[in-house]
Protein backbone atom coordinates (compact mmCIF):
# COMPACT_ATOMS: atom_id res chain seq x y z
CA UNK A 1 69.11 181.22 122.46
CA UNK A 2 72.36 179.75 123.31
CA UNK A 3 74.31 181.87 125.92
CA UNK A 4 77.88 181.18 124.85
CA UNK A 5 80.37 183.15 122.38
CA UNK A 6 81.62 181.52 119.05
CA UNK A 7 85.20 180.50 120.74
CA UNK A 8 88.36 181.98 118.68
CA UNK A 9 90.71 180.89 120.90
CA UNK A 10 92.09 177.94 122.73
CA UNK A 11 90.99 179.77 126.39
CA UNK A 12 87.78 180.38 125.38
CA UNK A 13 87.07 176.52 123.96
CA UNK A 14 88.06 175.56 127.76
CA UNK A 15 86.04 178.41 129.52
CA UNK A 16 83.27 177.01 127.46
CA UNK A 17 83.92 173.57 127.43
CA UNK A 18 84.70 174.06 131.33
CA UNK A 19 84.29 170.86 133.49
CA UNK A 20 81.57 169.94 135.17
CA UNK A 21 83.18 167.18 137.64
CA UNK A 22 86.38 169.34 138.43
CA UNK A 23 89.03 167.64 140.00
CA UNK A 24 88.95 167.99 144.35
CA UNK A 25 91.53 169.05 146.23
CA UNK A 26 92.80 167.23 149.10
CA UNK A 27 90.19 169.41 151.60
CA UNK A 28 86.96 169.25 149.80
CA UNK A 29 87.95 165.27 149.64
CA UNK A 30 88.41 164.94 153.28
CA UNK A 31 85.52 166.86 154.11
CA UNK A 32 82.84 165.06 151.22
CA UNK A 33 84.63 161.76 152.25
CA UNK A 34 83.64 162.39 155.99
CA UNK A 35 80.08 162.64 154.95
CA UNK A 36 79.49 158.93 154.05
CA UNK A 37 78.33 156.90 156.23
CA UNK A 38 80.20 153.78 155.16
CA UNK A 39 76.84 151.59 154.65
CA UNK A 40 76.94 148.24 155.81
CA UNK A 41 75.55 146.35 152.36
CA UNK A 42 75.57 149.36 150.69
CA UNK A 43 73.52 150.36 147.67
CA UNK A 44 75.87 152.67 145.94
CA UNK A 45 78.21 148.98 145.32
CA UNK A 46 75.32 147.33 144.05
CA UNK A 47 74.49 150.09 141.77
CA UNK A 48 78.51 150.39 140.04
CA UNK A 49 78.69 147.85 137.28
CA UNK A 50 82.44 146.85 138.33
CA UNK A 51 81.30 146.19 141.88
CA UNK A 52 83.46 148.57 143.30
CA UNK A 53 83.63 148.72 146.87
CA UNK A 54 83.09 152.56 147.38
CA UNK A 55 82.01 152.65 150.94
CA UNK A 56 86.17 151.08 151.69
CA UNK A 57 87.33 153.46 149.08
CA UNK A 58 85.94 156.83 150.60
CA UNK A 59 87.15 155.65 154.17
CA UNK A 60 90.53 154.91 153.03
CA UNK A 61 90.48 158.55 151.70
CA UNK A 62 89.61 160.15 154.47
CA UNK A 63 92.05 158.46 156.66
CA UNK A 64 94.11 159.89 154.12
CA UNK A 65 95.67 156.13 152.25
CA UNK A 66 95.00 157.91 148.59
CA UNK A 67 97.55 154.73 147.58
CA UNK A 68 94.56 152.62 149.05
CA UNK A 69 91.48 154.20 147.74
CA UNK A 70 92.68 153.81 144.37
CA UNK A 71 94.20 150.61 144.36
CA UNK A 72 90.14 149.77 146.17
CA UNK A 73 88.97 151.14 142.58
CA UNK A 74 91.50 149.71 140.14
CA UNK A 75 90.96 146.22 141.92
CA UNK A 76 87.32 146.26 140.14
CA UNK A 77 88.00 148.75 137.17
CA UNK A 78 90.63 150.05 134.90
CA UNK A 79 89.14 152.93 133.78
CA UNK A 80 88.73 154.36 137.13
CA UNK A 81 90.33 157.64 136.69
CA UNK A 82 88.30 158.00 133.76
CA UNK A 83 84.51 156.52 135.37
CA UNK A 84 85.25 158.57 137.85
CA UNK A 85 83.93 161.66 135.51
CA UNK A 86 82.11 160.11 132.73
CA UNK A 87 80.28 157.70 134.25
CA UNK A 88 76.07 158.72 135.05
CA UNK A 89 76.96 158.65 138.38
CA UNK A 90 74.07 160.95 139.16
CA UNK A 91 71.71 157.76 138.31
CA UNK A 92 73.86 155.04 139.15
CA UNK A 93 76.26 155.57 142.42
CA UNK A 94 75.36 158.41 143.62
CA UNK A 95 71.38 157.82 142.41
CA UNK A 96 71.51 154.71 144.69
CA UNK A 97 73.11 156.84 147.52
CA UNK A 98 70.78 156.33 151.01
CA UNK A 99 70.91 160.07 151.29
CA UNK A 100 68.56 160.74 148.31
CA UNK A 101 66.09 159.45 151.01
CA UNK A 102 66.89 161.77 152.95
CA UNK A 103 66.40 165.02 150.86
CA UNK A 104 70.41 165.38 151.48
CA UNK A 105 72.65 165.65 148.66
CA UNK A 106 74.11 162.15 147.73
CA UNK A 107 77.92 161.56 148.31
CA UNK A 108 80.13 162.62 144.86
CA UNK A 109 81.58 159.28 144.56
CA UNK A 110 82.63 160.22 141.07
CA UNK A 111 84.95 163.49 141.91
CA UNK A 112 86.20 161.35 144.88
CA UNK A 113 86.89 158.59 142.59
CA UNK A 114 88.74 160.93 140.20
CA UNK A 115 90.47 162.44 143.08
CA UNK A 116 91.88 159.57 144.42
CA UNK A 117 93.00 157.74 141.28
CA UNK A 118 94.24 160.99 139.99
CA UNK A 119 96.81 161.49 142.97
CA UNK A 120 98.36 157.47 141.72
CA UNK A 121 98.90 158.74 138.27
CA UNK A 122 100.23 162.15 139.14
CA UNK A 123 103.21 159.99 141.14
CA UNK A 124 103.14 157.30 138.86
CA UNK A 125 102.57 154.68 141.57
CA UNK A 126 102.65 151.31 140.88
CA UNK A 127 100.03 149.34 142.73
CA UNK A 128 100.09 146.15 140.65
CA UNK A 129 102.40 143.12 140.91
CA UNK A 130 101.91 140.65 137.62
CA UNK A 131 102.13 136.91 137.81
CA UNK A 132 104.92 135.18 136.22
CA UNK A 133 104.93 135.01 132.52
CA UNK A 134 102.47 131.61 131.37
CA UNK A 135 103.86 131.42 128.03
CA UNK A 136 100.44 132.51 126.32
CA UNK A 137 99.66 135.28 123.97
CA UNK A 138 96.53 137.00 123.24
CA UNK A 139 95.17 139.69 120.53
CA UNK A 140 92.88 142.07 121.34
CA UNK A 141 91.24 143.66 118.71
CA UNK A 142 89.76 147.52 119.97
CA UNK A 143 92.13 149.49 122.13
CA UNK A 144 88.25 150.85 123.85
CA UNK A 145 87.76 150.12 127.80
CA UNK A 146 86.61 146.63 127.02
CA UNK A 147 89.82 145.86 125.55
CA UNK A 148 92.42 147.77 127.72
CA UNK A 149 90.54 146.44 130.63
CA UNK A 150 90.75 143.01 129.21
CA UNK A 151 94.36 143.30 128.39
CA UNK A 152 95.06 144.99 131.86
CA UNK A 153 93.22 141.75 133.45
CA UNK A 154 95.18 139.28 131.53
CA UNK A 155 98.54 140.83 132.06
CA UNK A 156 97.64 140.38 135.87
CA UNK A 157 97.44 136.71 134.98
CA UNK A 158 100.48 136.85 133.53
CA UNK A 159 99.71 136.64 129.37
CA UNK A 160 101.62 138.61 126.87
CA UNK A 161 99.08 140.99 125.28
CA UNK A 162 98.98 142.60 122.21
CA UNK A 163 96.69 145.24 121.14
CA UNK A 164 95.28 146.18 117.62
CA UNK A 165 93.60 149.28 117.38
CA UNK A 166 91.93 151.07 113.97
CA UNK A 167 92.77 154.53 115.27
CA UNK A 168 95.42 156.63 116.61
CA UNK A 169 94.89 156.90 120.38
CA UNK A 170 93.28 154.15 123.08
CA UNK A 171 90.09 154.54 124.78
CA UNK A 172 87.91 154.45 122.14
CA UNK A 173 84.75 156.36 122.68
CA UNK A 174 85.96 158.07 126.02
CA UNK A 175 89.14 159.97 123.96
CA UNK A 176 86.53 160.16 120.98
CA UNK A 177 83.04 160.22 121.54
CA UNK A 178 82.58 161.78 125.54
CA UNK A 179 81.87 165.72 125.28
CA UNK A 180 84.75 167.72 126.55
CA UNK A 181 82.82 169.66 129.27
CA UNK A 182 82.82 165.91 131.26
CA UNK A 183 86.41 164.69 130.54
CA UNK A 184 89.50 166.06 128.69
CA UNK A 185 91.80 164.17 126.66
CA UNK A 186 94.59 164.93 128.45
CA UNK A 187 93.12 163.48 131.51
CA UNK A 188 92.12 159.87 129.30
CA UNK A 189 95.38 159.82 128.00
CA UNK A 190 97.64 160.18 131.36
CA UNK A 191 95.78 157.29 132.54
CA UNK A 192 96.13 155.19 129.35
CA UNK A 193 99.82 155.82 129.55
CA UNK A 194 99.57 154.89 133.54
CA UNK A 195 98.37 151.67 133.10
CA UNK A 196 100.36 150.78 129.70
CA UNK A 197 103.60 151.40 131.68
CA UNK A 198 101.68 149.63 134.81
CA UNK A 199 100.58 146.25 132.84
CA UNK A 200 103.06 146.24 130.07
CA UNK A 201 101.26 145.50 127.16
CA UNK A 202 101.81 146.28 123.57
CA UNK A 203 99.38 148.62 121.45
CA UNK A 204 99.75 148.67 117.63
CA UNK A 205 98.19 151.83 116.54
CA UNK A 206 96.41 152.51 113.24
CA UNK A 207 96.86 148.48 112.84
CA UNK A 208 92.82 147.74 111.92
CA UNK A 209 91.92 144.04 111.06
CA UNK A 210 89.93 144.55 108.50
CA UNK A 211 89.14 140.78 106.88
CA UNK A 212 89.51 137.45 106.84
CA UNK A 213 93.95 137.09 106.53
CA UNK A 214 93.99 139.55 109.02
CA UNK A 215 92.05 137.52 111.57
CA UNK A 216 93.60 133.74 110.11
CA UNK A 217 96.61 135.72 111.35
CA UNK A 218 95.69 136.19 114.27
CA UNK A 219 94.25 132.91 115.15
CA UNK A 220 97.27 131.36 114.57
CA UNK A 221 99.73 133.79 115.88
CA UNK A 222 97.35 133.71 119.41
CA UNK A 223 96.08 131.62 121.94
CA UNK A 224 92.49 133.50 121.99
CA UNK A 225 91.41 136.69 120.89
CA UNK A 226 89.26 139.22 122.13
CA UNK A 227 86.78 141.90 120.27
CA UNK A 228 86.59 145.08 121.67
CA UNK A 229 85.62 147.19 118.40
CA UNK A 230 82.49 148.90 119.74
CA UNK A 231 79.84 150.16 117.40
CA UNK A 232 80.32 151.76 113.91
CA UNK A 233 79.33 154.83 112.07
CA UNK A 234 75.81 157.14 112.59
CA UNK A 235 73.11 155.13 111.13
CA UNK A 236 71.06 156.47 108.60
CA UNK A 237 67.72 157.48 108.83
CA UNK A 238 66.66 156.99 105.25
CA UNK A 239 65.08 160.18 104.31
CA UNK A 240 65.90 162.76 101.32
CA UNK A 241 68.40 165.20 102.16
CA UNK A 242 70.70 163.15 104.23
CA UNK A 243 73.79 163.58 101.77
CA UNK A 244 73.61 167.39 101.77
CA UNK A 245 76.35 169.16 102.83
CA UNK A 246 76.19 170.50 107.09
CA UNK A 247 74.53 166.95 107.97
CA UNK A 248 76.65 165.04 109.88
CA UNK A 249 76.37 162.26 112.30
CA UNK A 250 76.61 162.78 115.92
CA UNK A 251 79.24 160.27 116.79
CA UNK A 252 81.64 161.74 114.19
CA UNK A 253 80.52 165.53 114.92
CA UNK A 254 81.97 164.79 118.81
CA UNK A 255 84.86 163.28 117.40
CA UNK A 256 85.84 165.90 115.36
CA UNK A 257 84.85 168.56 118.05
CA UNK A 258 87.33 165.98 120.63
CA UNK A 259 90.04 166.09 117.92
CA UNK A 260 89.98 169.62 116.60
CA UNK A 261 88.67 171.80 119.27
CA UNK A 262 88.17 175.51 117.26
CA UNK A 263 88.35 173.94 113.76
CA UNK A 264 85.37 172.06 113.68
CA UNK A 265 82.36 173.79 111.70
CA UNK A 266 79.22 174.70 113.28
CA UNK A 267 75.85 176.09 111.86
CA UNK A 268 74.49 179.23 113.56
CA UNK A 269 71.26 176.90 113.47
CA UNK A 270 71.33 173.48 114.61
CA UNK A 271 68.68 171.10 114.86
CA UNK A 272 69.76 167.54 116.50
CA UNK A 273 67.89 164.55 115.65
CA UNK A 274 67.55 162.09 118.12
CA UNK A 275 66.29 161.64 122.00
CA UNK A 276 69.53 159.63 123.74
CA UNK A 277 72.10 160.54 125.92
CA UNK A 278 75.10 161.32 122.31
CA UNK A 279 71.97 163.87 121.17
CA UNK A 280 72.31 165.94 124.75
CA UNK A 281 75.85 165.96 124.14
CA UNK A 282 76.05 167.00 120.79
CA UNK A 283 73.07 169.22 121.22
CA UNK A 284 75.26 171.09 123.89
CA UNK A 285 78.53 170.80 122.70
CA UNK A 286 77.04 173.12 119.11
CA UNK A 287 75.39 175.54 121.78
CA UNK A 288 78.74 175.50 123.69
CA UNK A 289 80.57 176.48 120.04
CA UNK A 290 78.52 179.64 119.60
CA UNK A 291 75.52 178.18 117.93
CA UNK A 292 72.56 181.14 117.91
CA UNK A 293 69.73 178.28 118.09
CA UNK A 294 70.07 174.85 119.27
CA UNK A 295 66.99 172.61 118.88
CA UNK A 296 66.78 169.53 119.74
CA UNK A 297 63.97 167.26 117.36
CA UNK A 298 62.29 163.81 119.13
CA UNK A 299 59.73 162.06 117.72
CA UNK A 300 58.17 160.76 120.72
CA UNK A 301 57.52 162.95 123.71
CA UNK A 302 60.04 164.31 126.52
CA UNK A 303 59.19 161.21 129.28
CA UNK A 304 60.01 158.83 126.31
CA UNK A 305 63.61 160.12 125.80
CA UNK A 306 66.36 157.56 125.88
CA UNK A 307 68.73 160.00 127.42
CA UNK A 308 68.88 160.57 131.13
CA UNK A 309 67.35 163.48 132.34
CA UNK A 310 70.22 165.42 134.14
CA UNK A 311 71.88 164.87 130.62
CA UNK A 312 68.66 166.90 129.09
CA UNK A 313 69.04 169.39 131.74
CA UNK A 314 72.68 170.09 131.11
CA UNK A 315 71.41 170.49 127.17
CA UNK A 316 68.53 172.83 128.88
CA UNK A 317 71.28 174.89 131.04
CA UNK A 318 73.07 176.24 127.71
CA UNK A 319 70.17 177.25 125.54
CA UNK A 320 68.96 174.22 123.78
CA UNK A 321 65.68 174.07 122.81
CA UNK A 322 63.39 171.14 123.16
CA UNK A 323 60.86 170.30 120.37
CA UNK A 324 59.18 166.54 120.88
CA UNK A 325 56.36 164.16 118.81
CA UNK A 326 57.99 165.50 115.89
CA UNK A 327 58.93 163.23 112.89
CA UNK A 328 61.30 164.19 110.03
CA UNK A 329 60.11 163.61 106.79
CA UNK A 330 63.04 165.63 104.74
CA UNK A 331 66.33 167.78 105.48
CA UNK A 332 65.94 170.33 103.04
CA UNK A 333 68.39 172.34 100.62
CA UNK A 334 69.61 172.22 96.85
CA UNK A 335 73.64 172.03 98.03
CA UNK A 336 73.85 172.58 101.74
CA UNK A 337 71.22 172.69 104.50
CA UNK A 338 68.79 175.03 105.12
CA UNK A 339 65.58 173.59 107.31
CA UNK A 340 64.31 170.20 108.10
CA UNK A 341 60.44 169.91 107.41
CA UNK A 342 58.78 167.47 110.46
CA UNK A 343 55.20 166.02 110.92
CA UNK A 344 53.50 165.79 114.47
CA UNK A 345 53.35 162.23 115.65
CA UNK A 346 51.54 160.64 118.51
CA UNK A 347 52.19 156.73 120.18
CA UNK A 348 49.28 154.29 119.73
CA UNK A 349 49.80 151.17 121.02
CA UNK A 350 53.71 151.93 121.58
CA UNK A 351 53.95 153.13 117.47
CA UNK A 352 54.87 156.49 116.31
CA UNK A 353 51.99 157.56 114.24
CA UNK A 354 52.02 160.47 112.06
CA UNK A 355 49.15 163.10 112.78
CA UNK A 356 48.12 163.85 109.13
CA UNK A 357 47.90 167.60 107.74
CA UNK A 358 50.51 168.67 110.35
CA UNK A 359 54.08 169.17 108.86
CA UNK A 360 55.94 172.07 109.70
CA UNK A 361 58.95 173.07 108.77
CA UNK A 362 62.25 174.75 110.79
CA UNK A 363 65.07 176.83 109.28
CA UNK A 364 68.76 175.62 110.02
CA UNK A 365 72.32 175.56 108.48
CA UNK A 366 73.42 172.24 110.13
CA UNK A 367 71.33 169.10 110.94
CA UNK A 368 73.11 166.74 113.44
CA UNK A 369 71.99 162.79 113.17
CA UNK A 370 72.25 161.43 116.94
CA UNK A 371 70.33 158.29 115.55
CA UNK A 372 72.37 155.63 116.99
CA UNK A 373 75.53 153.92 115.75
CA UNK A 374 75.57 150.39 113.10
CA UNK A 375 76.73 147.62 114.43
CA UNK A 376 79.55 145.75 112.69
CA UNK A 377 77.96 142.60 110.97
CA UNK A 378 80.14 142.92 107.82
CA UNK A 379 83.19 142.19 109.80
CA UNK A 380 81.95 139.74 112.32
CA UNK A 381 80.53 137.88 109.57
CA UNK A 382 84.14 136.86 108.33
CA UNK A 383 84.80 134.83 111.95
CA UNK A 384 83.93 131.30 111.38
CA UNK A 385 81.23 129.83 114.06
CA UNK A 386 80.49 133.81 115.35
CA UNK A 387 76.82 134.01 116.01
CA UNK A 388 75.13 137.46 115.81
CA UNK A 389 71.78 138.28 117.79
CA UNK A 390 70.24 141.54 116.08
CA UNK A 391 73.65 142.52 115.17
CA UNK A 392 75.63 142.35 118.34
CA UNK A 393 77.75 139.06 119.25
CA UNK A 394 76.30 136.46 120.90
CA UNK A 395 78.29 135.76 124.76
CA UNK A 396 78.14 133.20 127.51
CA UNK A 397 78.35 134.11 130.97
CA UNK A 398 82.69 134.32 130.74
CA UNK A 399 82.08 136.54 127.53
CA UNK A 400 83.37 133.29 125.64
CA UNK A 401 81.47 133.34 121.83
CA UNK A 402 80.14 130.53 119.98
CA UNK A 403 83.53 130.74 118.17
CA UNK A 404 85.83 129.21 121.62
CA UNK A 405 88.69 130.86 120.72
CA UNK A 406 86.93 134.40 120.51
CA UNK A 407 85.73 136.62 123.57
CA UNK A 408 84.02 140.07 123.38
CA UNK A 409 83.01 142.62 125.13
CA UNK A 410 81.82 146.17 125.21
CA UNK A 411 79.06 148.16 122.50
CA UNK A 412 79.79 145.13 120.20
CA UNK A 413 78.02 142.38 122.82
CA UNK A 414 75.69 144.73 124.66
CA UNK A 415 74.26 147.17 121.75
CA UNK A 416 75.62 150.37 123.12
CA UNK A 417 76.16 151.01 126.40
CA UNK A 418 78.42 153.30 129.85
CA UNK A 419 82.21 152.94 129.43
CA UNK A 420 81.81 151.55 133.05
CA UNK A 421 79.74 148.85 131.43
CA UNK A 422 82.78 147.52 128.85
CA UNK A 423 85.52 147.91 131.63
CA UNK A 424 83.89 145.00 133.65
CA UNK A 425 83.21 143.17 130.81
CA UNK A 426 86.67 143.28 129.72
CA UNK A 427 88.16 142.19 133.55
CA UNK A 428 85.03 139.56 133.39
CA UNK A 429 86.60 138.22 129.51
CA UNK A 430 89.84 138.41 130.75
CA UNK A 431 89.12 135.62 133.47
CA UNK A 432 87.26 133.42 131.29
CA UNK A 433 90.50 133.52 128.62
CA UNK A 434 92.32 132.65 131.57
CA UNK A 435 90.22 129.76 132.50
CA UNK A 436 90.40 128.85 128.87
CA UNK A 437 93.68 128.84 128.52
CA UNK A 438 94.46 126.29 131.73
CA UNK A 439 91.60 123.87 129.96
């Protein structure tokens, strides 16, 4: 039974949305930053994907150089403000921190992160000066970390940059697709503006590129281009019921929740679909809207989840309901939703099988699909020389495709993965365009 209120006002979507990394103030940073013990080859670096030199960071925070510490975490990624609170920190940084040896609590490199980078923005500081202008352009196509990183990277370099981006705001996924209890838009959005103003490169919004004059266009307005689009819509899971109204996918069930706050619907009985990190969030976002059940269907069991475990625990925390080895065979309803009927399953030989004679059936008014996102093969497949593997573009080590003229980064090369994750691969992109560029 979910603990939280149906909210009717904008106060009440915060104060149950509240954040779970709050931002520090200047005290609790000096005194968590005078708890690290500045590790000589330390693990927590090894453990970032940007390579961020954390260790330097925290002691230039606690000899109070905020200017420092952030320009430490902007030197390895762009979305620092932003990785600072929605990065799984808990099993990356912090999970590699030498005090979880210890049975002490690990150093929060994320709210220090945050803290730091958030003072920069606040004054608008700029720590960045670009090379002089090489006379090369590039497009970008996917305003997402990959490609503001990449375009951030490049304008370092000194390229012109220009940006092409399907929706109306940058950050893809982290303005659209990361629950509001971790990060608010506002917050994404002050540092998108920060580093627009910082790098100086141009964003055309609600500009998609669709086919193939849209990208002839591009290759010959452009030196090289860079993809950045991420992943695509909920994928189906091809059973009966799928179309009725109240089932919705989880990607565009967050977005809506990130774009419309009070407005968007939610069932007084929700059953979520799915066993990864989106079905936590969406599984506690419906609790956190005043949903009276919350459950939670996997059809393996708990230790086989996707999804990290503090992420099921933060689902746990609000009311949300577990229910695993549980297949659905139907979403059921004439018009609208009303129960999803499941089958027992076990894993033989690393197979869901169904156990035969066991369906059951639970009542709801909304089914949420967190089944994972479609990758977009229709569109890639209009890029002459672009190979695909499984759907997601094929890269060398400089993020250079079998296409030379293309790069890519982010969900669209690696299947789906931490913003952290596209923000170095757009800085990594960004030098082999660069490198390209002088051959």
């Amino acid at each position: 039974m979910s603990e939280y209120g149906k909210p009717t006002t904008e106060k009440e979507f915060d104060a149950n949305f509240e954040q779970i990394k709050p931002l520090m103030n200047s005290t609790e940073a000096y005194y968590e930053s005078s708890r690290c013990l500045y590790c000589f080859d330390a693990p927590c670096v090894t453990a970032c994907p940007t390579g961020i030199d954390i260790p330097q960071f925290i002691r230039q925070i606690n000899t109070q150089n905020i200017s420092g510490a952030a320009k430490t975490i902007y030197d390895s990624n762009y979305f620092g403000n932003a990785c600072g609170k929605v990065c799984p920190t808990e099993v990356l940084c912090e999970g590699a921190c030498v005090y979880n040896h210890q049975d002490v609590k690990p150093i929060e490199i994320g709210r220090l992160q945050n803290f730091a980078t958030d003072a920069v923005i606040e004054r608008k500081e700029h720590l960045y000066q670009l090379a002089p202008d090489t006379g090369k352009k590039i497009a970008v196509i996917g305003a997402g970390p990959a490609g503001i990183a990449c375009a951030c990277e490049l304008r370092l370099l000194g390229h012109a940059v220009e940006i092409f981006e399907a929706k109306a705001k940058p950050s893809g996924l982290t303005v659209y697709g990361v629950a509001p209890y971790k990060i608010l838009n506002e917050e994404v959005l002050k540092e998108m503006n920060y580093l627009q103003e910082q790098f100086g490169y141009t964003v055309h919004y609600n500009k998609p590129i669709t086919g193939k004059e849209d990208l002839s266009k591009l290759e010959q307005d452009f030196d090289a281009v860079f993809i950045g689009i991420g992943l695509g819509e909920t994928r189906s899971i091809r059973i009966d019921g799928e179309n009725l109204k109240n089932c919705v996918g989880a990607t565009e069930f967050i977005e809506e929740l990130k774009m419309e706050h009070l407005k968007t619907p939610v069932g007084k009985r929700v059953i979520v679909i799915g066993g990864g990190n989106t079905a936590m969030d969406a599984a506690s976002e419906a609790a956190r809207m005043g949903a009276e059940h919350v459950i939670l269907a996997y059809r393996r069991a708990k230790r086989e989840m996707g999804a990290y475990e503090f992420e099921y625990d933060l689902a746990k925390a609000v009311g949300v309901k577990g229910v695993f080895n549980a297949q659905p065979l139907e979403i059921l309803g004439d018009h609208e939703v009303v129960g999803v009927k499941f089958i027992r399953t076990k894993v033989e030989n690393g197979k869901v099988v169904s156990i035969p004679d066991t369906e059951f059936t639970e009542a709801c008014d909304m089914v949420v699909r967190a089944t994972g996102q479609a990758k977009q093969e229709t569109f890639l497949a209009q890029i002459d020389g672009l190979e695909l593997d499984w759907g997601k573009i094929k890269v060398n080590a400089h993020f250079q495709t079998t296409n030379p003229k293309y790069f890519a980064g982010g969900d669209a090369v690696n299947g789906g993965a931490e913003v952290v994750n596209a923000a170095a691969h757009g800085k990594v992109a960004a030098k082999g365009i660069h490198a390209y560029l002088k051959n």
